[in-house]
N, C-alpha and C. Protein backbone atom coordinates (compact mmCIF):
# COMPACT_ATOMS: atom_id res chain seq x y z
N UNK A 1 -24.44 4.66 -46.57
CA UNK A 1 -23.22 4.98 -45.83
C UNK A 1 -23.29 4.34 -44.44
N UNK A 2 -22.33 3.62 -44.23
CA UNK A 2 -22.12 2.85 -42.95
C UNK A 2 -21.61 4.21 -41.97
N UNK A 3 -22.22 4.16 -40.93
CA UNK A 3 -21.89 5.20 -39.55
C UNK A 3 -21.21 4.10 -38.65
N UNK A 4 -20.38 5.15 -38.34
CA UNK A 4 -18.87 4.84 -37.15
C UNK A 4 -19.87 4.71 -35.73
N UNK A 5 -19.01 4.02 -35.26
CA UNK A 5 -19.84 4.23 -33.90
C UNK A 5 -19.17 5.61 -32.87
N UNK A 6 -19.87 6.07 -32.42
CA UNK A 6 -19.28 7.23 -31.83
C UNK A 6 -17.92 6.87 -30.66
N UNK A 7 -16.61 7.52 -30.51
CA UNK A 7 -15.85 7.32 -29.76
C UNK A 7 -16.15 7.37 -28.13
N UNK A 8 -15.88 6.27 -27.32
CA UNK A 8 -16.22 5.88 -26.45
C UNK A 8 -15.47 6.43 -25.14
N UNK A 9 -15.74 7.72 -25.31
CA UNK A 9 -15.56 8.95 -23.83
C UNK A 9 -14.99 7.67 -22.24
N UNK A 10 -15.77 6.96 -22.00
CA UNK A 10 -15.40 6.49 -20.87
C UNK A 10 -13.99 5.47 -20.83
N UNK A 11 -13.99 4.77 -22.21
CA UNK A 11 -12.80 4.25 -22.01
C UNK A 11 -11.52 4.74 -22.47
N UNK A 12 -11.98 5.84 -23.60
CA UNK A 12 -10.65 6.92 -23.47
C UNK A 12 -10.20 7.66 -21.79
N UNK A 13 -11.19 8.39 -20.84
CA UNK A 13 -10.96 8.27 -19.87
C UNK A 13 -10.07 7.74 -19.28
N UNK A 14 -10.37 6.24 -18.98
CA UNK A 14 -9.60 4.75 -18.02
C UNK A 14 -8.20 4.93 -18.67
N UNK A 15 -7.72 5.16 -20.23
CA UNK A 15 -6.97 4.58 -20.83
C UNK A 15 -6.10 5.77 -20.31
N UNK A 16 -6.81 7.16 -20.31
CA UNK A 16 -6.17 8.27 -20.08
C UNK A 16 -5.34 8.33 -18.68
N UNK A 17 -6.42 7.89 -17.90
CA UNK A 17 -5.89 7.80 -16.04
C UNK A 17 -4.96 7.01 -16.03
N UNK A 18 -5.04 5.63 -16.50
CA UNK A 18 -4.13 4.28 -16.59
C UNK A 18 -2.53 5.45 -16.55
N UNK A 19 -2.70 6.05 -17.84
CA UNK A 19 -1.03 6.29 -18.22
C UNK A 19 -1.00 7.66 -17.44
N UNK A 20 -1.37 8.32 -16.65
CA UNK A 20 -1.07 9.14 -16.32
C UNK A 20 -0.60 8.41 -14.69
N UNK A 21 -1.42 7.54 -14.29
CA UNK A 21 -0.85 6.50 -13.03
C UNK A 21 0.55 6.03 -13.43
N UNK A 22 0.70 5.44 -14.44
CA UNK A 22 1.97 5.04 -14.91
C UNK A 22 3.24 6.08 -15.02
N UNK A 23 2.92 7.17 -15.62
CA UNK A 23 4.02 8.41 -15.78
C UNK A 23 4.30 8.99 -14.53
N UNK A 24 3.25 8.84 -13.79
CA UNK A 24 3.26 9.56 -12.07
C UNK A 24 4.32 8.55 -11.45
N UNK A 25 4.20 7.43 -11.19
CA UNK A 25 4.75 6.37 -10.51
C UNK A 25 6.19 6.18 -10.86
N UNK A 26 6.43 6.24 -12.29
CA UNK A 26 7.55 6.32 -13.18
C UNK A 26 8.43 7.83 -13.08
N UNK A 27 7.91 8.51 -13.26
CA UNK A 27 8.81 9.72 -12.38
C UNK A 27 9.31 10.18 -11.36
N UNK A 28 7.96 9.57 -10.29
CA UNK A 28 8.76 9.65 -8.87
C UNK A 28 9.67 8.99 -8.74
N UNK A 29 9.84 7.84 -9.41
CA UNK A 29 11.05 7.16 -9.23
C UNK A 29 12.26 6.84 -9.67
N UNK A 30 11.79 7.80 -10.88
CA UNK A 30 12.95 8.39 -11.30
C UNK A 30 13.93 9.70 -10.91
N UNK A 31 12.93 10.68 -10.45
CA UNK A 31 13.17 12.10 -9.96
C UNK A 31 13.15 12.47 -8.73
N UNK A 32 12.06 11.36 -8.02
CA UNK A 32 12.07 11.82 -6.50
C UNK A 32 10.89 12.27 -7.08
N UNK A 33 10.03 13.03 -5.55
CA UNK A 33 8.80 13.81 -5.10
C UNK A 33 8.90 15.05 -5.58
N UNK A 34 10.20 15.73 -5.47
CA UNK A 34 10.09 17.26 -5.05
C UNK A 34 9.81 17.81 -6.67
N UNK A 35 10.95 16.88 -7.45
CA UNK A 35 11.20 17.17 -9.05
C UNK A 35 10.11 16.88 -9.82
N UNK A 36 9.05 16.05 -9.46
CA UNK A 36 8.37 15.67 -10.03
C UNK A 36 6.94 16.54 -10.62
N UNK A 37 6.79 16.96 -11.12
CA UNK A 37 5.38 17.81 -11.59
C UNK A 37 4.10 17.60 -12.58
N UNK A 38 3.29 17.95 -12.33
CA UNK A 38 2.30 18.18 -13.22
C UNK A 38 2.40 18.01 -14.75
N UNK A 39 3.40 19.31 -15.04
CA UNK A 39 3.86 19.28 -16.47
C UNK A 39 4.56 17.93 -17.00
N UNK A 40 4.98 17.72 -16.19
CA UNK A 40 6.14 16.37 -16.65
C UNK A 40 5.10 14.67 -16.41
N UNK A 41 4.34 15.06 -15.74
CA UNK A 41 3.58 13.41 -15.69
C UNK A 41 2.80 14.30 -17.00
N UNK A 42 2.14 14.86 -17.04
CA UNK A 42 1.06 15.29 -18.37
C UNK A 42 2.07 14.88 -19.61
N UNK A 43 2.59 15.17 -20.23
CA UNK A 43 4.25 15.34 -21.15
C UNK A 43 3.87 13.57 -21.07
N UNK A 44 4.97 12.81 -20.37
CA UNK A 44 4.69 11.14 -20.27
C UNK A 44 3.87 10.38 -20.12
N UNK A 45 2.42 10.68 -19.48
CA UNK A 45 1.59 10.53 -20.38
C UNK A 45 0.87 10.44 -21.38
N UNK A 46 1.08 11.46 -22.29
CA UNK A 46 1.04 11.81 -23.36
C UNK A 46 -0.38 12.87 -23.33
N UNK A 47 -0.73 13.65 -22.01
CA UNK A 47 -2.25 13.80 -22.30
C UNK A 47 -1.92 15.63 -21.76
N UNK A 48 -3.20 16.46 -21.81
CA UNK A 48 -2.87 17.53 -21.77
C UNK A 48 -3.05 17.75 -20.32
N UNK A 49 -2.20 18.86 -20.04
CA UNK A 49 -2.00 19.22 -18.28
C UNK A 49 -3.35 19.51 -18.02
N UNK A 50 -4.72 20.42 -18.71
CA UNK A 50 -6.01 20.42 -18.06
C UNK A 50 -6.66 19.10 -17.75
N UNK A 51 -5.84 17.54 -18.33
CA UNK A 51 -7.11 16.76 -18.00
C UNK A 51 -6.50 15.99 -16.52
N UNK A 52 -5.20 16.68 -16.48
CA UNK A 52 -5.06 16.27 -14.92
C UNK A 52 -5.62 17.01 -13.85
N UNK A 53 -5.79 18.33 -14.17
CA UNK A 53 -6.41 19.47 -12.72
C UNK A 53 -8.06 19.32 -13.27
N UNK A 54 -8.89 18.40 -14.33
CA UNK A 54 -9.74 17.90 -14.09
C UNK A 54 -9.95 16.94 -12.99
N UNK A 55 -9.10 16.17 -13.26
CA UNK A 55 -9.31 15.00 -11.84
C UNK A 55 -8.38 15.49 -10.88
N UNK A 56 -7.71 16.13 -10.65
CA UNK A 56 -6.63 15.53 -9.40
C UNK A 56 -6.61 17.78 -9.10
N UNK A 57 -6.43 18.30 -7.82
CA UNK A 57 -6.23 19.31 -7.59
C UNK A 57 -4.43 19.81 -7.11
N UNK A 58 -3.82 18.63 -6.95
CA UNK A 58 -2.66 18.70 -7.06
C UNK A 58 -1.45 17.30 -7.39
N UNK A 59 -0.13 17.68 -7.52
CA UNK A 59 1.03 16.35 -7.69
C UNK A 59 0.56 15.28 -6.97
N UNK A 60 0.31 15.70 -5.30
CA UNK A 60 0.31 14.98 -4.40
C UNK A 60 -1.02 13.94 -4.15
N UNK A 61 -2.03 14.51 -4.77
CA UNK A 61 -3.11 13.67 -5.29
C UNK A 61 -3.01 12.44 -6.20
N UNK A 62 -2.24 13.33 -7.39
CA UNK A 62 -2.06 12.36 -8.15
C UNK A 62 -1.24 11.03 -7.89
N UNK A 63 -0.06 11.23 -7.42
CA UNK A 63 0.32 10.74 -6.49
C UNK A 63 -0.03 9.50 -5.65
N UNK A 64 -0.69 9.99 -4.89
CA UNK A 64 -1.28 9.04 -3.85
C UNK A 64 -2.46 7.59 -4.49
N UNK A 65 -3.03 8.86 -5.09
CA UNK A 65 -4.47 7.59 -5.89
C UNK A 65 -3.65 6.92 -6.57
N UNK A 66 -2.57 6.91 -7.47
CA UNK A 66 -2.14 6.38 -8.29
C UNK A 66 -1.09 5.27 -7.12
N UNK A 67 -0.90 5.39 -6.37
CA UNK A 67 -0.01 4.35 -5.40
C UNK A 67 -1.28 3.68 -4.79
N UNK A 68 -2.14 4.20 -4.64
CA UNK A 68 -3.48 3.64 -4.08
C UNK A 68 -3.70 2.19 -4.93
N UNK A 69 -4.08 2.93 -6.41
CA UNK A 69 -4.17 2.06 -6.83
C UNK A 69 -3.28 0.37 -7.41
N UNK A 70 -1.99 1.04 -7.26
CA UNK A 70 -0.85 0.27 -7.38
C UNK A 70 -0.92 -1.15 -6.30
N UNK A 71 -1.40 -0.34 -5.30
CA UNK A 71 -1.89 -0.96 -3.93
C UNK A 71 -3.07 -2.37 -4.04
N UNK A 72 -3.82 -1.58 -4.73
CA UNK A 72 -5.06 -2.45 -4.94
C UNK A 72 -4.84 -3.46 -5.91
N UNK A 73 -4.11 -3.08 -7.13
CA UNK A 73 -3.53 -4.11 -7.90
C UNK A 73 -3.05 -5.51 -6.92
N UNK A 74 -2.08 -5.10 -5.94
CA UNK A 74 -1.00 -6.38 -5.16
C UNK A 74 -1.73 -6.91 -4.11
N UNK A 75 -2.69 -6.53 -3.86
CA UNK A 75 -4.15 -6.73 -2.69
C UNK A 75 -4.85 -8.13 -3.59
N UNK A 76 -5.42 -7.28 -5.04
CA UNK A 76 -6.42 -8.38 -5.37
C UNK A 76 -5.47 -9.73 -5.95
N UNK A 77 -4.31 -9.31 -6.38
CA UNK A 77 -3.58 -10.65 -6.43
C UNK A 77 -3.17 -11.58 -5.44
N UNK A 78 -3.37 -11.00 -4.36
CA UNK A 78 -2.84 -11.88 -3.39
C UNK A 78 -4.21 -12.23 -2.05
N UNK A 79 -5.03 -11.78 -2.88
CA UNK A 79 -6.75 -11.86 -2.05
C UNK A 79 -6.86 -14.09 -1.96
N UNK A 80 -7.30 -14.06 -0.52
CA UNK A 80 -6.87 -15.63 -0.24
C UNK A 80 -7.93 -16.46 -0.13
N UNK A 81 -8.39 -17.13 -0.58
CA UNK A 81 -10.08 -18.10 -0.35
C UNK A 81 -10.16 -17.90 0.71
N UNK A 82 -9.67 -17.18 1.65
CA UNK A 82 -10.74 -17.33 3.28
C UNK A 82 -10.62 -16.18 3.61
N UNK A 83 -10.69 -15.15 2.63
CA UNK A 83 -10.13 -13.86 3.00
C UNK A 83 -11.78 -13.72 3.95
N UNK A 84 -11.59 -12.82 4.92
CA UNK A 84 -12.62 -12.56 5.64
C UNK A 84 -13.21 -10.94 5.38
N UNK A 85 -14.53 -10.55 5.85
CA UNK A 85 -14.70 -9.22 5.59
C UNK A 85 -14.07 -8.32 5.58
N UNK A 86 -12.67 -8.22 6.18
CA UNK A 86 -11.88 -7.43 6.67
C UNK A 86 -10.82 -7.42 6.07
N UNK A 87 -10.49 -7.99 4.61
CA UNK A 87 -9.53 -7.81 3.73
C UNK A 87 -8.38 -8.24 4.11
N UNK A 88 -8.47 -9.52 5.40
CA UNK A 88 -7.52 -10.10 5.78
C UNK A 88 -7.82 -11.47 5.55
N UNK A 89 -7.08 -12.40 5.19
CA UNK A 89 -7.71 -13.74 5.23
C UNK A 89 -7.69 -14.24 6.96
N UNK A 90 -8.84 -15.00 7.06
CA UNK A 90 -9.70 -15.31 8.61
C UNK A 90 -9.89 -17.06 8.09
N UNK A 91 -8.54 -17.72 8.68
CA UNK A 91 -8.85 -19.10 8.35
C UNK A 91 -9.29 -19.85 10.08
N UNK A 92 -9.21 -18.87 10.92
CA UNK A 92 -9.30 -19.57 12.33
C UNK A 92 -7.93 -19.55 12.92
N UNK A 93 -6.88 -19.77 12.00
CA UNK A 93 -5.49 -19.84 12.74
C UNK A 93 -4.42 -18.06 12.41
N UNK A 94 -4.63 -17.58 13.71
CA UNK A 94 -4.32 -16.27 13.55
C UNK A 94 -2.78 -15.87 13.44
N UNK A 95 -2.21 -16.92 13.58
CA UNK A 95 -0.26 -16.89 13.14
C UNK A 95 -0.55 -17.10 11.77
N UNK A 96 -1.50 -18.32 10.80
CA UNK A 96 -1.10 -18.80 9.79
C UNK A 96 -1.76 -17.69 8.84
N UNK A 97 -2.60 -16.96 9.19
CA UNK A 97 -3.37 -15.39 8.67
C UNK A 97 -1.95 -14.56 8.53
N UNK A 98 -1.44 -14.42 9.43
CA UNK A 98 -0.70 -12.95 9.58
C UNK A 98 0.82 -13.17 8.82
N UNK A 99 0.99 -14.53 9.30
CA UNK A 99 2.60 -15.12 8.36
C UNK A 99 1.71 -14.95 6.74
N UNK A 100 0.62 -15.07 6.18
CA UNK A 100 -0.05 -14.84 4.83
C UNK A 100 0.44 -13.62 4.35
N UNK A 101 -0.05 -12.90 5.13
CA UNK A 101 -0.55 -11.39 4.96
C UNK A 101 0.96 -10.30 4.69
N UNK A 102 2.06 -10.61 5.69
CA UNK A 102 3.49 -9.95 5.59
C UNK A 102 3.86 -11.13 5.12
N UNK A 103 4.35 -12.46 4.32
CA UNK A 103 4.50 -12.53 3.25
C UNK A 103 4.22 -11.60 1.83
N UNK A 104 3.38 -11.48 1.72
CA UNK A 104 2.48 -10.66 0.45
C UNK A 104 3.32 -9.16 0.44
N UNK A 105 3.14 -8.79 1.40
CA UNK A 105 3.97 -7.43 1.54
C UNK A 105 5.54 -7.36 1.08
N UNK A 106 5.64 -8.90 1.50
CA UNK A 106 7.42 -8.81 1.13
C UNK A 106 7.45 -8.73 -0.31
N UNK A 107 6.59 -9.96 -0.44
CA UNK A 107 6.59 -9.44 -1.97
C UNK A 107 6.30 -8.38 -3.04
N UNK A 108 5.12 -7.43 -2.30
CA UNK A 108 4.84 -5.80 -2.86
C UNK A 108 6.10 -5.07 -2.87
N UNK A 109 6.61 -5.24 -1.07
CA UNK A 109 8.26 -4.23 -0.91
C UNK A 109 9.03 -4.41 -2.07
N UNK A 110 9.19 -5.20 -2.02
CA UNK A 110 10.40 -6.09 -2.98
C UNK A 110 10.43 -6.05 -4.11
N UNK A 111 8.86 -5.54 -4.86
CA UNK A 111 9.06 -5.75 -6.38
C UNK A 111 9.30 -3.96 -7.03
N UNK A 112 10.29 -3.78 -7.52
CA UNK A 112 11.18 -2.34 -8.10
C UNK A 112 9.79 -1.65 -8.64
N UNK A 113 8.26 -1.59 -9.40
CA UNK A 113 7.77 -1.52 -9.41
C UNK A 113 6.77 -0.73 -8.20
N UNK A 114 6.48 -1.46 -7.10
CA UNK A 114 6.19 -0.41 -6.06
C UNK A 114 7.55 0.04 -5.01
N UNK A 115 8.88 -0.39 -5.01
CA UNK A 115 9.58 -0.17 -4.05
C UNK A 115 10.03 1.69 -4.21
N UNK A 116 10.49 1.56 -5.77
CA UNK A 116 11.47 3.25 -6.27
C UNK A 116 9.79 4.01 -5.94
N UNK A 117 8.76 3.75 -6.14
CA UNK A 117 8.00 5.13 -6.28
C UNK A 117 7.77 5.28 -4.33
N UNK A 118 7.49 3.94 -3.79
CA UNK A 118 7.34 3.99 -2.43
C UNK A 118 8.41 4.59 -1.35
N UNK A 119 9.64 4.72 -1.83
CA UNK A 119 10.38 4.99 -1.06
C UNK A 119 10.36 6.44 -1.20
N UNK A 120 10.29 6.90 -2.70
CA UNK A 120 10.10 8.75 -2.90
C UNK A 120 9.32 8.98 -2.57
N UNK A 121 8.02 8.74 -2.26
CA UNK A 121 6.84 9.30 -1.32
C UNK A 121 7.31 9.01 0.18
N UNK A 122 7.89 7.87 0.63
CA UNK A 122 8.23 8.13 2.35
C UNK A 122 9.53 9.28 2.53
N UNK A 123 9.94 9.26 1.42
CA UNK A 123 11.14 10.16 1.41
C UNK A 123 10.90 11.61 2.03
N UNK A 124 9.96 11.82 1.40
CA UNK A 124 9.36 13.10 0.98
C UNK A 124 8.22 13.33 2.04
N UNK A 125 7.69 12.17 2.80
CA UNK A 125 6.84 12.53 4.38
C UNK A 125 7.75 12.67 5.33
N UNK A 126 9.18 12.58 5.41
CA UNK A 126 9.68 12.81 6.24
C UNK A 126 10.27 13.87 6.03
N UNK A 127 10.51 14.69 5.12
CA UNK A 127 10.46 16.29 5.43
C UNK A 127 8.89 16.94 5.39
N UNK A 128 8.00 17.00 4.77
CA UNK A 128 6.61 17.60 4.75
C UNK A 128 5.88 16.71 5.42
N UNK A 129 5.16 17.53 6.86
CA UNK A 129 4.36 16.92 7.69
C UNK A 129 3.31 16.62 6.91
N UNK A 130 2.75 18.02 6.06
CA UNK A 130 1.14 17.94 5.61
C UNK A 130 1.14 16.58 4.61
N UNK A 131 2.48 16.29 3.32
CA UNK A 131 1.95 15.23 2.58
C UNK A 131 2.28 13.64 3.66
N UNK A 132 2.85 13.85 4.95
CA UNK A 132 2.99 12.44 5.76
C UNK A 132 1.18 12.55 5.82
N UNK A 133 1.18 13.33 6.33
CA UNK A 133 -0.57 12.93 6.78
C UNK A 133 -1.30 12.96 6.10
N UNK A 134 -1.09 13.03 4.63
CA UNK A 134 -1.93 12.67 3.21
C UNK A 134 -1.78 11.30 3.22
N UNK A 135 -0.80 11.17 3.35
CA UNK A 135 -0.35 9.58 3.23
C UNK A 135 -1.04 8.35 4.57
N UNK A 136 -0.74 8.87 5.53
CA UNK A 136 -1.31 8.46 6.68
C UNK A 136 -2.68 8.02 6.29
N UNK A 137 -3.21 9.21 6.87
CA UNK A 137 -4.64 8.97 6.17
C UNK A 137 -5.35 8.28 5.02
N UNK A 138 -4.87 8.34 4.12
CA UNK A 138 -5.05 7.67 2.53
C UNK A 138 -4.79 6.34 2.57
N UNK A 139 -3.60 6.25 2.72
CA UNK A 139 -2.99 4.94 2.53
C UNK A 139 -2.95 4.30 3.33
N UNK A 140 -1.62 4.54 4.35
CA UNK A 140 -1.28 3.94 5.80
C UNK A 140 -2.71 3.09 6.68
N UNK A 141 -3.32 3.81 7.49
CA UNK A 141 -4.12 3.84 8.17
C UNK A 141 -5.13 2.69 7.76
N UNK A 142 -6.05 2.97 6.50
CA UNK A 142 -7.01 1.92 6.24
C UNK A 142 -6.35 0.88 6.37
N UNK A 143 -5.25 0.27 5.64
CA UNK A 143 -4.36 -0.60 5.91
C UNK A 143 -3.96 -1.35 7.11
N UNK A 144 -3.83 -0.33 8.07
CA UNK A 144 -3.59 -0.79 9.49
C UNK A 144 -4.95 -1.37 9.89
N UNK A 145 -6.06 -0.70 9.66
CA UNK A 145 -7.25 -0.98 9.89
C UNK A 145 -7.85 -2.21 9.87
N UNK A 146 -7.39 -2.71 8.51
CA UNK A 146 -7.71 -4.32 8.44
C UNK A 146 -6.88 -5.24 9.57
N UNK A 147 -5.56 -4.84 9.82
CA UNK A 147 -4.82 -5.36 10.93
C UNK A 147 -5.97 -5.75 12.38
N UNK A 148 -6.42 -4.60 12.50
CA UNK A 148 -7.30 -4.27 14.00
C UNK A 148 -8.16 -5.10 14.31
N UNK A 149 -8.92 -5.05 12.66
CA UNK A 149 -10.26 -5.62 12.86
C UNK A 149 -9.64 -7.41 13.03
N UNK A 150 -8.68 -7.62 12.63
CA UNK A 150 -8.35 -9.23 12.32
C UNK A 150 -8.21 -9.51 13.30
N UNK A 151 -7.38 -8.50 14.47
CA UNK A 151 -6.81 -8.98 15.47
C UNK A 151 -7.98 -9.00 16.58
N UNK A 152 -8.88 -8.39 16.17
CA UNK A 152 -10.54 -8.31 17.35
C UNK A 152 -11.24 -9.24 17.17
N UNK A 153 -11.18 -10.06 16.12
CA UNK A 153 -11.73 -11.42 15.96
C UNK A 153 -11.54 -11.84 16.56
N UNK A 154 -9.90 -12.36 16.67
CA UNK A 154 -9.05 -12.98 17.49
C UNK A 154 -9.26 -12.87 19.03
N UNK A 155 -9.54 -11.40 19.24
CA UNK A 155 -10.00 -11.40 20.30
C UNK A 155 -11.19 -12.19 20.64
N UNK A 156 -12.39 -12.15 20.55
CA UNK A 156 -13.75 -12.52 20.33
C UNK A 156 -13.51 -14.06 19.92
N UNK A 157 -12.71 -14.65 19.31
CA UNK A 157 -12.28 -16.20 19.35
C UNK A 157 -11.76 -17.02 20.01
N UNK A 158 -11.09 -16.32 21.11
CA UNK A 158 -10.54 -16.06 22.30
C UNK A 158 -8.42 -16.81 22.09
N UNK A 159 -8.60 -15.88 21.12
CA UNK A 159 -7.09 -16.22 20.56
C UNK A 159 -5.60 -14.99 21.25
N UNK A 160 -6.64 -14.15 21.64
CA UNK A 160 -5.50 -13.21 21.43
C UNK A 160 -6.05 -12.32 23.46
N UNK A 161 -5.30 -12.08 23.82
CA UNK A 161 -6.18 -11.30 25.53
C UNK A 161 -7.00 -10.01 24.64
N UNK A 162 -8.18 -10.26 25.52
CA UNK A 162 -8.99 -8.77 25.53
C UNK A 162 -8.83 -8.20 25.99
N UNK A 163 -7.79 -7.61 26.87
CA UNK A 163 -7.08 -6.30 27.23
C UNK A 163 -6.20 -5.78 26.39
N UNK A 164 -5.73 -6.41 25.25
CA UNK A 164 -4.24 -5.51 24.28
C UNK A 164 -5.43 -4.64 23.45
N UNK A 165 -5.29 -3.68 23.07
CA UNK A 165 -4.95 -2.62 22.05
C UNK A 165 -4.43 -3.26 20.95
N UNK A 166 -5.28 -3.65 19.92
CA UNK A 166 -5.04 -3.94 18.49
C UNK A 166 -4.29 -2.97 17.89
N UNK A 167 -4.44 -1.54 17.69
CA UNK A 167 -3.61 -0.99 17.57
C UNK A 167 -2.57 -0.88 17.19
N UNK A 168 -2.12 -1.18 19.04
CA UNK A 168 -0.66 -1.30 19.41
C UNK A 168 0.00 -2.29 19.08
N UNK A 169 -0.52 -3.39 19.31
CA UNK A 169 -0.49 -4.99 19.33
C UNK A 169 -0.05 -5.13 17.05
N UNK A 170 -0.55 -4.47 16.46
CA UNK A 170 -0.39 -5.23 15.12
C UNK A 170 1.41 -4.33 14.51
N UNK A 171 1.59 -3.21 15.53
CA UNK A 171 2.79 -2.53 15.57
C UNK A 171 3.76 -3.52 16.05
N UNK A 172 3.95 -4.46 16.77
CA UNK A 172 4.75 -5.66 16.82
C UNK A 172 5.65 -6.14 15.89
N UNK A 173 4.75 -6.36 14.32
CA UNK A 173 4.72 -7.31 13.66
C UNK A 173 4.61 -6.45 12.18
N UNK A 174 4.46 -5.24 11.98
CA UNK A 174 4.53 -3.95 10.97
C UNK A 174 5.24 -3.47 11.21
N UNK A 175 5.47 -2.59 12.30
CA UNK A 175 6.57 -1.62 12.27
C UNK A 175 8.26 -2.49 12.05
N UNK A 176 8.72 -3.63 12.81
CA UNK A 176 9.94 -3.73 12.64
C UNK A 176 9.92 -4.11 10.81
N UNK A 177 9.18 -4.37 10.07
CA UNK A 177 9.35 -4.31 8.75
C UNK A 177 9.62 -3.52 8.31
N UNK A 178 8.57 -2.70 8.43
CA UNK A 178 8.92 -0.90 7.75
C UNK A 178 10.31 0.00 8.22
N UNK A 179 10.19 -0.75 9.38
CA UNK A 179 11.99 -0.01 9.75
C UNK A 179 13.13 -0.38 9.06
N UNK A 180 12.88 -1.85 8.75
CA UNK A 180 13.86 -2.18 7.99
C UNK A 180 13.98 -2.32 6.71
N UNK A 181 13.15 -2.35 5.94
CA UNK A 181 12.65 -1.76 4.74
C UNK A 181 13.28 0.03 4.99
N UNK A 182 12.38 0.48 5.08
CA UNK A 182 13.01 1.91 5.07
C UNK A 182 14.50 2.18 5.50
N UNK A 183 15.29 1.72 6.11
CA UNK A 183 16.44 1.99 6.50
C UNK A 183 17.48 1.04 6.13
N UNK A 184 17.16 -0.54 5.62
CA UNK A 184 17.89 -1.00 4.52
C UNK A 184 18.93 -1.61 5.43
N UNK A 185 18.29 -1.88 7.19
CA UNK A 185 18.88 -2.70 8.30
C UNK A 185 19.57 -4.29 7.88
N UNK A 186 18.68 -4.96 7.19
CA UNK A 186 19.12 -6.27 7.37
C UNK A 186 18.28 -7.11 6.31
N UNK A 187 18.05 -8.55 6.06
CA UNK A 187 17.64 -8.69 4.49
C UNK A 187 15.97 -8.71 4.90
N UNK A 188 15.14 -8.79 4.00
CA UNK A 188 13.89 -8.76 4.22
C UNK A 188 13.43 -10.42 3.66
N UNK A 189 12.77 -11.16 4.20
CA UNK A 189 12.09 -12.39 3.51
C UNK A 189 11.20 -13.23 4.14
N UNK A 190 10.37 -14.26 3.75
CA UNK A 190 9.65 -14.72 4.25
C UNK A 190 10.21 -15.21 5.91
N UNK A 191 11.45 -15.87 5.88
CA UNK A 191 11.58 -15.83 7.58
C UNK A 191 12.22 -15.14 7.85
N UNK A 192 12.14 -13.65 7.80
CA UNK A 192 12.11 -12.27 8.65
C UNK A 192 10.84 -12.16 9.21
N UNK A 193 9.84 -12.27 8.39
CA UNK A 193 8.27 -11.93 8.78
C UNK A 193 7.84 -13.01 9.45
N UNK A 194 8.23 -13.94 9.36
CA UNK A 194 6.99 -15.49 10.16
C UNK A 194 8.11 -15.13 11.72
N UNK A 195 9.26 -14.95 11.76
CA UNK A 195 9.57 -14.95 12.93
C UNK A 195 9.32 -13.10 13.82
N UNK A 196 8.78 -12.46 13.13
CA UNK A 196 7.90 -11.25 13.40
C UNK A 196 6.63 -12.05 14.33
N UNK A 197 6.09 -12.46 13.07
CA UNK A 197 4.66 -13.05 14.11
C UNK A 197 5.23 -14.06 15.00
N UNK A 198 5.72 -14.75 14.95
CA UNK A 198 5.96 -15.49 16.18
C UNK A 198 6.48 -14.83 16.98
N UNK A 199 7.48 -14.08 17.24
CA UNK A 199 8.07 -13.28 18.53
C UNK A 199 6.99 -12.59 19.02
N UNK A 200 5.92 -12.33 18.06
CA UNK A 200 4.51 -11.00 18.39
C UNK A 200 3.53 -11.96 19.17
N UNK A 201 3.40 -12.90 18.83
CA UNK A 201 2.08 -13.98 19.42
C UNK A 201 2.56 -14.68 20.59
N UNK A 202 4.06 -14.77 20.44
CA UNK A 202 4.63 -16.26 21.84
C UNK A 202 5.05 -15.28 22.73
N UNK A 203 5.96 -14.15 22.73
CA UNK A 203 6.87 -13.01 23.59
C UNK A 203 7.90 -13.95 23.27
N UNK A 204 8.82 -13.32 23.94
CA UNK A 204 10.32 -13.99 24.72
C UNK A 204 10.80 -14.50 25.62
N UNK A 205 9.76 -14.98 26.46
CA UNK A 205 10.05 -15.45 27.68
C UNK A 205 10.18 -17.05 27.45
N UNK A 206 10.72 -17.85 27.98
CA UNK A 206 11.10 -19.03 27.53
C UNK A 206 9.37 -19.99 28.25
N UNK A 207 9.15 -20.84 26.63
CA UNK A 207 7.73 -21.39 27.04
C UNK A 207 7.78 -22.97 28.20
């Protein structure tokens, strides 16, 4: 008698998380945040509600890792031969880095895929402080992070003054995106963003 090989626990697992990322992402954006539940990603997934409060302790968990990972998907596709330690590409030219980098984003915003689930999670931080600062923290922030570190190179290369606040300084060139993205101001595209970094790197004062 020929023996089966025993069923393979870890990639039932992956296969399990995969569609429960998928049903999560797919409902918020269909239902919004608030409508969205436990029962109903378990259900479209196809898997039972205990093997989600195995991994995840609430919606908003699930949630997040699963945009996390959505995240990481449009990261490693768009990861650049000179990407530098800092998950930014570091070619020496710090306009032709950053016009890279919000390109890529336009294209994440833009694709219906992350836009419907992204907008029901910002939806939904702007009434609940506690899940904004799930989000903040989780998502937002590391994100900005790579901004900082790119822009301290720059510093240290002697591209950028060593008195600005990276910080502040990568809010220039992020925030008027996200404003207009989120509020649906004016069109979004590659020269929306290259003239971001340029207004952020030259000012306005006539050269």
């Amino acid at each position: 008698m020929v023996q089966k090989p025993a069923p393979d626990s870890t990639r039932r697992s992956e296969k399990s998380r995969r569609a429960i990322y998928d049903a999560a992402l797919t409902l918020v954006a269909e239902a919004g945040y608030a409508k969205t539940t436990i029962e109903g990603i378990a259900a479209r997934a196809g898997v039972g509600k205990q093997t989600i409060y195995r991994w995840w302790s609430s919606k908003a968990d699930v949630l997040l890792e699963a945009f996390l990972d959505l995240s990481g998907q449009y990261a490693e596709a768009v990861a650049a031969p000179e990407e530098s330690q800092y998950g930014i590409p570091d070619t020496g030219d710090l306009a032709a880095d950053l016009r890279y980098v919000l390109r890529a984003t336009v294209d994440e915003i833009m694709d219906p895929r992350f836009e419907a689930p992204a907008r029901a999670l910002s939806a939904e931080g702007v009434v609940s402080e506690q899940f904004a600062q799930q989000v903040v923290s989780r998502l937002l922030e590391p994100q900005l992070q790579l901004y900082v570190q790119r822009l301290k190179a720059a510093q240290d290369a002697g591209d950028v003054r060593r008195d600005i606040d990276p910080r502040i300084a990568l809010e220039l060139f992020v925030s008027p995106l996200a404003q207009r993205w989120l509020q649906r101001t004016g069109p979004i595209s590659y020269a929306y963003t290259d003239a971001l970094v340029d207004y952020a790197l030259n000012g306005l004062a006539p050269r």
